[in-house]
Protein backbone atom coordinates (compact mmCIF):
# COMPACT_ATOMS: atom_id res chain seq x y z
CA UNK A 1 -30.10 -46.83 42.40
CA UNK A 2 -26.67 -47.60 40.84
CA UNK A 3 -25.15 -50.30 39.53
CA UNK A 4 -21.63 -51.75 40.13
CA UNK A 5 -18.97 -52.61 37.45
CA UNK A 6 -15.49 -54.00 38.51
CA UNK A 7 -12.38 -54.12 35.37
CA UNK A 8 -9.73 -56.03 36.12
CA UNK A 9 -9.74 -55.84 40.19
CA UNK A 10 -6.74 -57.36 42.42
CA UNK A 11 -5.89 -58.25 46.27
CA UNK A 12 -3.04 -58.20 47.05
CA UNK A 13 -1.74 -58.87 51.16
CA UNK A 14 2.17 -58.53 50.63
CA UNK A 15 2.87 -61.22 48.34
CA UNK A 16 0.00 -63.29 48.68
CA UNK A 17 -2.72 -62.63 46.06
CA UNK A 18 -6.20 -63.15 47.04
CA UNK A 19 -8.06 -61.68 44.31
CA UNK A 20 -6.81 -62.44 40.42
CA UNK A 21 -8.66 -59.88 37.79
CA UNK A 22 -11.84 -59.93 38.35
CA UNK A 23 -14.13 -58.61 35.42
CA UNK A 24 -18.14 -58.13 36.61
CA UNK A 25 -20.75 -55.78 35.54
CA UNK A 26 -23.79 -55.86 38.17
CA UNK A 27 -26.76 -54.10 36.79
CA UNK A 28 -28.89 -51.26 38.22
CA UNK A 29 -31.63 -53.11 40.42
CA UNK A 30 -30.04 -56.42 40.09
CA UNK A 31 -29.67 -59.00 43.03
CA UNK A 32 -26.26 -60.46 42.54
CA UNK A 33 -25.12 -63.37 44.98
CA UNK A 34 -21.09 -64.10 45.38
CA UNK A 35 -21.30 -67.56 46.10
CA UNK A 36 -18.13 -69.85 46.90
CA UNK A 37 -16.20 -72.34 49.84
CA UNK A 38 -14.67 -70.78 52.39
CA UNK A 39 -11.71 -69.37 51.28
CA UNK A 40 -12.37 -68.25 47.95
CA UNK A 41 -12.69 -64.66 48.11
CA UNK A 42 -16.38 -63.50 48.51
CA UNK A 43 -16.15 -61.27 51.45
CA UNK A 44 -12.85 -59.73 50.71
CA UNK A 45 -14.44 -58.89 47.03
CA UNK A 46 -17.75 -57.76 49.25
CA UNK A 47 -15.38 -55.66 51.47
CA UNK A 48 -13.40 -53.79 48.66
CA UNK A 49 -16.84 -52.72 47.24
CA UNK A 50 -17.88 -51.58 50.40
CA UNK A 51 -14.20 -49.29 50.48
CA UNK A 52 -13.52 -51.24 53.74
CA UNK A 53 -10.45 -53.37 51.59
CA UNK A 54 -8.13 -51.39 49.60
CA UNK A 55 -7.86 -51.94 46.11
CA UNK A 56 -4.19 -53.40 44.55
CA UNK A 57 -5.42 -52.56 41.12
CA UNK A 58 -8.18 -52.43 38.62
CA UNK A 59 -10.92 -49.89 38.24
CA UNK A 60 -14.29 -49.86 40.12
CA UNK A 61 -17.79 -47.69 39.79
CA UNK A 62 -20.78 -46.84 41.51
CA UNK A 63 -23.39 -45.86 38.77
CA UNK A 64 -21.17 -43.27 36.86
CA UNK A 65 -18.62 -42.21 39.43
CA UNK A 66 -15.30 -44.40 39.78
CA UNK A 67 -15.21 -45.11 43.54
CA UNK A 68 -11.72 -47.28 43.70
CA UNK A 69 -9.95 -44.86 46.25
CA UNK A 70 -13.05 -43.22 47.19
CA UNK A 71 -14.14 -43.07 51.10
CA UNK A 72 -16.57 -45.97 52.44
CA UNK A 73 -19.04 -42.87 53.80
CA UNK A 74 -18.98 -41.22 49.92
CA UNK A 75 -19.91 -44.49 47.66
CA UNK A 76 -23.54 -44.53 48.48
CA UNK A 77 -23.52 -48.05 50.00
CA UNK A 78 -25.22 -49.56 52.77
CA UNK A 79 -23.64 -52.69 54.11
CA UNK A 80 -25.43 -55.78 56.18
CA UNK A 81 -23.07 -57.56 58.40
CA UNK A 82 -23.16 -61.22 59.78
CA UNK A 83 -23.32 -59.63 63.41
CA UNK A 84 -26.16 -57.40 63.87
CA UNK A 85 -23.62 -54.53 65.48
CA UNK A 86 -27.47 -53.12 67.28
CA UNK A 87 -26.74 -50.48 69.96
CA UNK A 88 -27.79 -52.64 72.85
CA UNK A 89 -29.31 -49.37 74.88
CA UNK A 90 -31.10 -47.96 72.26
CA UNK A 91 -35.00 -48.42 70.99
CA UNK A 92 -35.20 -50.39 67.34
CA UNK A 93 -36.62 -46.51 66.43
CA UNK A 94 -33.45 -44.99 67.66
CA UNK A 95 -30.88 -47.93 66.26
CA UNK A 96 -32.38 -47.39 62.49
CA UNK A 97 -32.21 -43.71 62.99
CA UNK A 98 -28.93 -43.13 64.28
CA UNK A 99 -27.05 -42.82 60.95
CA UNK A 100 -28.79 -39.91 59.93
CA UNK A 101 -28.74 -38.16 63.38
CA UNK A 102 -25.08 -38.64 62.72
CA UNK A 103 -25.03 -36.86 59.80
CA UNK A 104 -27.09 -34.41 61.06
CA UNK A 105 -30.65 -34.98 59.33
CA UNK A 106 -33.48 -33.07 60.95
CA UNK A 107 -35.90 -35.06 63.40
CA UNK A 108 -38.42 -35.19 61.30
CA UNK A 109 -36.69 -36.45 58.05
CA UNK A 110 -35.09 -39.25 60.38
CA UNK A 111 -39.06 -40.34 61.64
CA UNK A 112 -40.33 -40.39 58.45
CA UNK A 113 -37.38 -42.50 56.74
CA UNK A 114 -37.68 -44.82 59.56
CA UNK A 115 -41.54 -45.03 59.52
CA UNK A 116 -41.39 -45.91 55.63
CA UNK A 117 -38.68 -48.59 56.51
CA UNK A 118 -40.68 -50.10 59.29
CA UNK A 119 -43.49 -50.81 57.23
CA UNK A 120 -41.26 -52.13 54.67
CA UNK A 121 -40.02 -54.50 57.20
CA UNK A 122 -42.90 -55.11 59.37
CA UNK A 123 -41.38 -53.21 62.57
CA UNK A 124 -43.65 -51.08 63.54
CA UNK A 125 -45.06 -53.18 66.68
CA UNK A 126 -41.30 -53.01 68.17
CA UNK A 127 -39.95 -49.62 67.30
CA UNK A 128 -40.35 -48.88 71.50
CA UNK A 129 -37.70 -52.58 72.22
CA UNK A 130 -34.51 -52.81 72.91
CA UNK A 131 -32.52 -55.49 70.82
CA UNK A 132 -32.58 -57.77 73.98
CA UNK A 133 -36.38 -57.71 72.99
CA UNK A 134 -35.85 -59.12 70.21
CA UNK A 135 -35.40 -62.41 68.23
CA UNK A 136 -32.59 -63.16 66.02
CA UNK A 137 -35.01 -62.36 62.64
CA UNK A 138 -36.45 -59.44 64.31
CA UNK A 139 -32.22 -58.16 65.07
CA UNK A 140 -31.79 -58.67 61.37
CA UNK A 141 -34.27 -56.83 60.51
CA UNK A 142 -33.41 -53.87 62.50
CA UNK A 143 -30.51 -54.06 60.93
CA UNK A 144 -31.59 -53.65 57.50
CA UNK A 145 -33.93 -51.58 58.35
CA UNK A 146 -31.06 -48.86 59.11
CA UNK A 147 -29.29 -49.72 56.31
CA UNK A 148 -32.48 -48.71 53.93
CA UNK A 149 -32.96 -45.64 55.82
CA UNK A 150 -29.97 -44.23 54.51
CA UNK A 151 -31.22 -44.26 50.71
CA UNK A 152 -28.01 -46.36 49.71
CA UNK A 153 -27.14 -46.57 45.92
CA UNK A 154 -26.11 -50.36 46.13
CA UNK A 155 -27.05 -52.48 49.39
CA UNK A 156 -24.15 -55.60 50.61
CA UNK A 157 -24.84 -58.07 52.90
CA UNK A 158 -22.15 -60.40 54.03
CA UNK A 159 -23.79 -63.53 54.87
CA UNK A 160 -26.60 -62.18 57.03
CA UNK A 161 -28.10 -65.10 57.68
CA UNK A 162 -25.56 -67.65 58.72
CA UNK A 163 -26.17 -66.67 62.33
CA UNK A 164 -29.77 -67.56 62.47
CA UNK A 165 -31.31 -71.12 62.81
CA UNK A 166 -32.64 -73.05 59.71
CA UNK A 167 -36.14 -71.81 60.10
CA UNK A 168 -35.63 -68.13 60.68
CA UNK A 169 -32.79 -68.84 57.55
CA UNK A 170 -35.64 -69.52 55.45
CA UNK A 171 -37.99 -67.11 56.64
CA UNK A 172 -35.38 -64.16 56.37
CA UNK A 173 -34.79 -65.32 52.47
CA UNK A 174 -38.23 -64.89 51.84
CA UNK A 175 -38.26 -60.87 53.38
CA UNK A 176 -35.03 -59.99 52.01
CA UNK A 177 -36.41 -61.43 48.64
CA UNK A 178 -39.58 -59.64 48.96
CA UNK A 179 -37.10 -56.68 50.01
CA UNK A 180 -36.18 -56.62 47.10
CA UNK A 181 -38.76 -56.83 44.78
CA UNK A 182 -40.17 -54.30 46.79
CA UNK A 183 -38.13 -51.33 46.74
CA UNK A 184 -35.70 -52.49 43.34
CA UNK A 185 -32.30 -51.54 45.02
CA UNK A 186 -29.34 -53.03 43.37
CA UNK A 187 -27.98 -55.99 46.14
CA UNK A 188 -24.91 -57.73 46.22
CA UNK A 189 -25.53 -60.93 48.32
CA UNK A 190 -22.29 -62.97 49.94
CA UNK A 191 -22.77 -66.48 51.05
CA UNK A 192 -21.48 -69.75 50.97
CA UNK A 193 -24.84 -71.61 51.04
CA UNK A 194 -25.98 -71.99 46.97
CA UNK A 195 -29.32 -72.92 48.28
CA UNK A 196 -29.69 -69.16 49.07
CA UNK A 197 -27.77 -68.04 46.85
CA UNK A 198 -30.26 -70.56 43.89
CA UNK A 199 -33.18 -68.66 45.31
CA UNK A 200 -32.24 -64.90 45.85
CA UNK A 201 -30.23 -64.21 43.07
CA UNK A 202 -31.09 -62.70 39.51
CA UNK A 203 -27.54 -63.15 39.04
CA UNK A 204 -24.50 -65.98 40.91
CA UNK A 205 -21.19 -65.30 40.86
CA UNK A 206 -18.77 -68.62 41.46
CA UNK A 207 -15.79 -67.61 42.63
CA UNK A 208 -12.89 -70.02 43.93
CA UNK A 209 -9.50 -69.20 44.84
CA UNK A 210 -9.67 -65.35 43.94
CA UNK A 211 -10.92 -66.04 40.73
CA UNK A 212 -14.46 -66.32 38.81
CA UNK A 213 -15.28 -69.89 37.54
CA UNK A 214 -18.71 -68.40 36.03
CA UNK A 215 -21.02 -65.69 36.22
CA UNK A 216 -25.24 -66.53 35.21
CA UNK A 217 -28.68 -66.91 36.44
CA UNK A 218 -29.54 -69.36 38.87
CA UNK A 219 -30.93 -71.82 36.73
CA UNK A 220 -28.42 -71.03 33.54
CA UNK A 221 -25.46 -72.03 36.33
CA UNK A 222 -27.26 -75.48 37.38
CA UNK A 223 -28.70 -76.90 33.80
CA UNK A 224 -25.43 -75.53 31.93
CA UNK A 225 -22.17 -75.58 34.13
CA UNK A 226 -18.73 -74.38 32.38
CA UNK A 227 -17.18 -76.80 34.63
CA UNK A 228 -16.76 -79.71 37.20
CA UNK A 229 -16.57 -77.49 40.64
CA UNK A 230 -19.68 -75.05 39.28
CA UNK A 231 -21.88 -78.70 38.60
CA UNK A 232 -20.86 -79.42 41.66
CA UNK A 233 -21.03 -76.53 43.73
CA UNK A 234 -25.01 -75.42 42.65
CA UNK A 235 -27.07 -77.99 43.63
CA UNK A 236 -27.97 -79.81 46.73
CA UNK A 237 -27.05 -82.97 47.08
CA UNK A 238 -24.23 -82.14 44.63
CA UNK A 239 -23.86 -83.52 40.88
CA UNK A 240 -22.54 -87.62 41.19
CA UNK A 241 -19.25 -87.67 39.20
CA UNK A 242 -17.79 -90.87 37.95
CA UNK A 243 -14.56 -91.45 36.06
CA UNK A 244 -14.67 -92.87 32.67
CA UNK A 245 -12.72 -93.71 29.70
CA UNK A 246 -13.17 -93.46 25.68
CA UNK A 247 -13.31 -96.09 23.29
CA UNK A 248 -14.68 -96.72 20.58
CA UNK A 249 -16.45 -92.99 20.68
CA UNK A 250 -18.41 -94.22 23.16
CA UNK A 251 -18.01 -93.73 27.07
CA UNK A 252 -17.70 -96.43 29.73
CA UNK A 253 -18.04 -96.26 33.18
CA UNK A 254 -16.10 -98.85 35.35
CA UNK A 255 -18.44 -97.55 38.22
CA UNK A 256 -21.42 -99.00 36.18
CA UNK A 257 -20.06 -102.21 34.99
CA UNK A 258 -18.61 -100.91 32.24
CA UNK A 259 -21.97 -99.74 31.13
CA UNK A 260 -21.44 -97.73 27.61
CA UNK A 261 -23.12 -94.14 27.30
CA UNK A 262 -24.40 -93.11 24.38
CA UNK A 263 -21.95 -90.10 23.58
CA UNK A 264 -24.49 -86.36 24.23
CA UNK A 265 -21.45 -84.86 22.53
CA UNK A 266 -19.07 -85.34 19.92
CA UNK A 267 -16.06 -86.06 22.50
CA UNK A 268 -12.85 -83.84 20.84
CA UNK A 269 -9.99 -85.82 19.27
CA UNK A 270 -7.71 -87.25 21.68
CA UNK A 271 -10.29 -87.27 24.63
CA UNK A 272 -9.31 -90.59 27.13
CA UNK A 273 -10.55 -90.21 29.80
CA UNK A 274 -13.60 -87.79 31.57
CA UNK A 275 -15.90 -87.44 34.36
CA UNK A 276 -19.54 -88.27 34.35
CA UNK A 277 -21.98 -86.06 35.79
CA UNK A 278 -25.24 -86.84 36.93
CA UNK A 279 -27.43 -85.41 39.11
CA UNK A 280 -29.46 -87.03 41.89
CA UNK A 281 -32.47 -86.44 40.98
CA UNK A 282 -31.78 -87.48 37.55
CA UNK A 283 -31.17 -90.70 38.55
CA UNK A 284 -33.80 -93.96 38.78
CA UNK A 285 -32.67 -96.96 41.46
CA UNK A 286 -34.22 -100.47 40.37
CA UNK A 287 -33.92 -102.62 44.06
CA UNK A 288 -32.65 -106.04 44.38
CA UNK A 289 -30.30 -106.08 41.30
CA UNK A 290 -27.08 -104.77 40.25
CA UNK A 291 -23.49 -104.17 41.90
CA UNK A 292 -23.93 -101.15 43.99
CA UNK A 293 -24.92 -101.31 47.40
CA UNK A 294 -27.32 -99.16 50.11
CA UNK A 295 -24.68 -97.67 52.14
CA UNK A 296 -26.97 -94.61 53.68
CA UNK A 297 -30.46 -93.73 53.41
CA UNK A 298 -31.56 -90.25 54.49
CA UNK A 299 -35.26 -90.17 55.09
CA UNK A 300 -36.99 -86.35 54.77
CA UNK A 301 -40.42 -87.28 54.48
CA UNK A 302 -41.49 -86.66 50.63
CA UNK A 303 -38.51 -88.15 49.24
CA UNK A 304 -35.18 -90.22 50.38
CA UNK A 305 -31.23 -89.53 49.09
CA UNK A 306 -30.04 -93.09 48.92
CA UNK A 307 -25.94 -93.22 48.97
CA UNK A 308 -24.49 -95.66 47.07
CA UNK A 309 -20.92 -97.36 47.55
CA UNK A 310 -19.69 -98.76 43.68
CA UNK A 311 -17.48 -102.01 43.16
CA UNK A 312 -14.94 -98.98 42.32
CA UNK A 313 -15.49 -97.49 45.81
CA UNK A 314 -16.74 -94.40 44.25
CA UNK A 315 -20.28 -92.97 46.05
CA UNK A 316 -23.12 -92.08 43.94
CA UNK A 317 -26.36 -90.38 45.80
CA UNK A 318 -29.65 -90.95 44.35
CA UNK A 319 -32.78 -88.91 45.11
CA UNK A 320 -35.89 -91.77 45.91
CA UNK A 321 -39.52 -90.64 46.22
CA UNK A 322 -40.43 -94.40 46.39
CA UNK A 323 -42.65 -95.40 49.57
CA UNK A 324 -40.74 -98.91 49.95
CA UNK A 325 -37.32 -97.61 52.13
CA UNK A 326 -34.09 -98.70 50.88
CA UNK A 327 -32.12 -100.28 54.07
CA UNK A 328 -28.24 -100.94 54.46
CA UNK A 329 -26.40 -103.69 51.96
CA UNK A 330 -29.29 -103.31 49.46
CA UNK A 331 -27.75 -104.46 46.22
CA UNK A 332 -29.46 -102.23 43.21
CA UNK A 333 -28.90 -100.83 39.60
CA UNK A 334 -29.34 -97.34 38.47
CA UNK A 335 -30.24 -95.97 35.04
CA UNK A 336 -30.50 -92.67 33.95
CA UNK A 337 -31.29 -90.68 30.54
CA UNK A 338 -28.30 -90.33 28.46
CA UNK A 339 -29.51 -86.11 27.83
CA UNK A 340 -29.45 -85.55 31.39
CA UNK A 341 -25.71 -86.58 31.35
CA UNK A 342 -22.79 -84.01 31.32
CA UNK A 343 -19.34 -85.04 30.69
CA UNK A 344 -16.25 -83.12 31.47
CA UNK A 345 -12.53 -83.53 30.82
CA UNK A 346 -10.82 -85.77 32.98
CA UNK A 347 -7.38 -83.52 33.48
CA UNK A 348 -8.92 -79.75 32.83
CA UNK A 349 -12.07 -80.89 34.26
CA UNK A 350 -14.01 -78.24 32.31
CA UNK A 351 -17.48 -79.10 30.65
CA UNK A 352 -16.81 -81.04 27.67
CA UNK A 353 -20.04 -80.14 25.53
């Protein structure tokens, strides 16, 4: 197994520029997750690893080897699409094998490569179906399973998942997790869901608009964001952000009443006005008092997300594990504690720490 290490990569399509210097080193046996809205760049990045985009500029490698202009068959990578592209008339056996009867491996080779992935994947009771046989997990599957066969250097997968429903979703994180732990292959993981991207990855890339906002573990991303759109883009429900103003070096929040926050930083010189961050979960609701109101209540069982309209109009959504349900018009108060707050500049809206 290889890892990946891009210097200074570009997109260009005529004059449009879709990918601005990108700098990322992805170690060997690493799970990396591109993570981002719509739009920002993840596949294309995905695809010009993969050979399948050309390059503008910049330098790219493969373990050792620089692979920028190098064919998609010669850079050693295995790719996972978001269709299953399965040979419809073909056994599972004979859909994992076919890249290596392609390239002309010997019959045996090919049985034993696809026995070993089979077990990996739990396959062997359908090697005999046909993909019409099959359930959407089990079609995934398949389709991983040809992609190991081929003893790839680095594996993509371009949102695999997104065509599956929520509970095969979760189920197919778990095997392509335990895929991973399992046979230590360096994976580069596109998708525009952070949940999956929070519990796959060793390592999330943010991208938006071309560009990386921030590169770190899962949990180094969510308790320590450079910036507004990474608090707000890891985590689910998103970070609550409220607009503020300084004075006196302390913060107020017209959202809140005017309620001063202790300052968690020293707030640089000039600083007038910034964004609170807090996240739902962080956040305690005290019924039958205070200016905010119940607008929606979203029951799942063990807990409740209670959205809040503010005599500002701003929303605020607050995670409830109370067994008393909050119902519409509700007038309550929130508090929070002032070292679970993160504030961030107003007009550059990056992390003010």
């Amino acid at each position: 197994m290889s890892g990946v290490l891009l210097k200074n990569i570009t997109k260009k399509y005529d004059n449009l520029q879709v990918i601005h210097g990108v700098d990322l080193e992805i170690k060997q046996g690493e799970f990396c997750v591109f993570v981002g809205p719509s739009g920002c760049g993840k596949s294309t990045l995905l695809r010009m690893i993969a050979g399948l985009e050309e390059t503008t500029s910049g330098s790219m490698y493969i373990g050792e080897r620089e692979v920028t202009t190098t064919a998609p068959a010669e850079r050693g990578i295995s790719m996972v699409f978001q269709t299953y592209a399965l040979y419809p008339h073909m056994s599972v056996e004979q859909n994992m094998g076919f890249g290596l009867k392609m390239n002309k491996v010997g019959k045996a080779e090919i049985k034993r490569k696809v026995s070993e992935a089979s077990k990996i994947l739990k396959l062997d009771d359908y090697l005999q179906r046909k993909p019409k046989a099959l359930s959407g997990g089990q079609r995934q599957r398949v389709a991983i399973g040809r992609a190991i066969v081929r003893g790839p250097e680095v594996f993509l997968f371009d949102e695999p998942l997104s065509n599956l429903d929520a509970e095969l979703r979760v189920e197919m994180r778990v095997e392509i997790s335990r895929l991973h732990h399992e046979i230590g292959a360096t994976m580069i993981y596109v998708t525009h869901d952070q949940v999956e991207a929070m519990t796959l990855a060793d390592k999330i890339v943010v991208l938006r608009e071309g560009r990386i906002e921030q590169v770190g573990a899962p949990l180094e991303l969510y308790n320590n964001p450079d910036n507004k759109f990474v608090a707000g883009f890891i985590g689910s429900p998103g970070m609550n952000f409220l607009a503020g103003y300084v004075e006196n070096g302390a913060v107020c929040i017209p959202a809140l009443n005017d309620k001063v926050i202790v300052p968690v930083v020293d707030l640089p010189a000039g600083t007038s006005k910034v964004l609170l961050g807090i996240r739902p979960q962080d956040l305690q609701i005290h019924p039958n008092t205070g200016s905010l109101k119940v607008d929606v209540t979203e029951e799942l069982g063990g807990l409740s997300y209670i959205y809040l309209k503010t005599p500002t109009g701003e929303r605020i959504v607050a995670e409830h594990r109370d067994k008393n349900r909050m119902t519409h018009g509700t007038n309550v108060q929130v508090s929070f504690d002032n070292n679970k707050v993160m504030l961030f500049d107003d007009e550059t809206q990056q992390r003010i720490r």
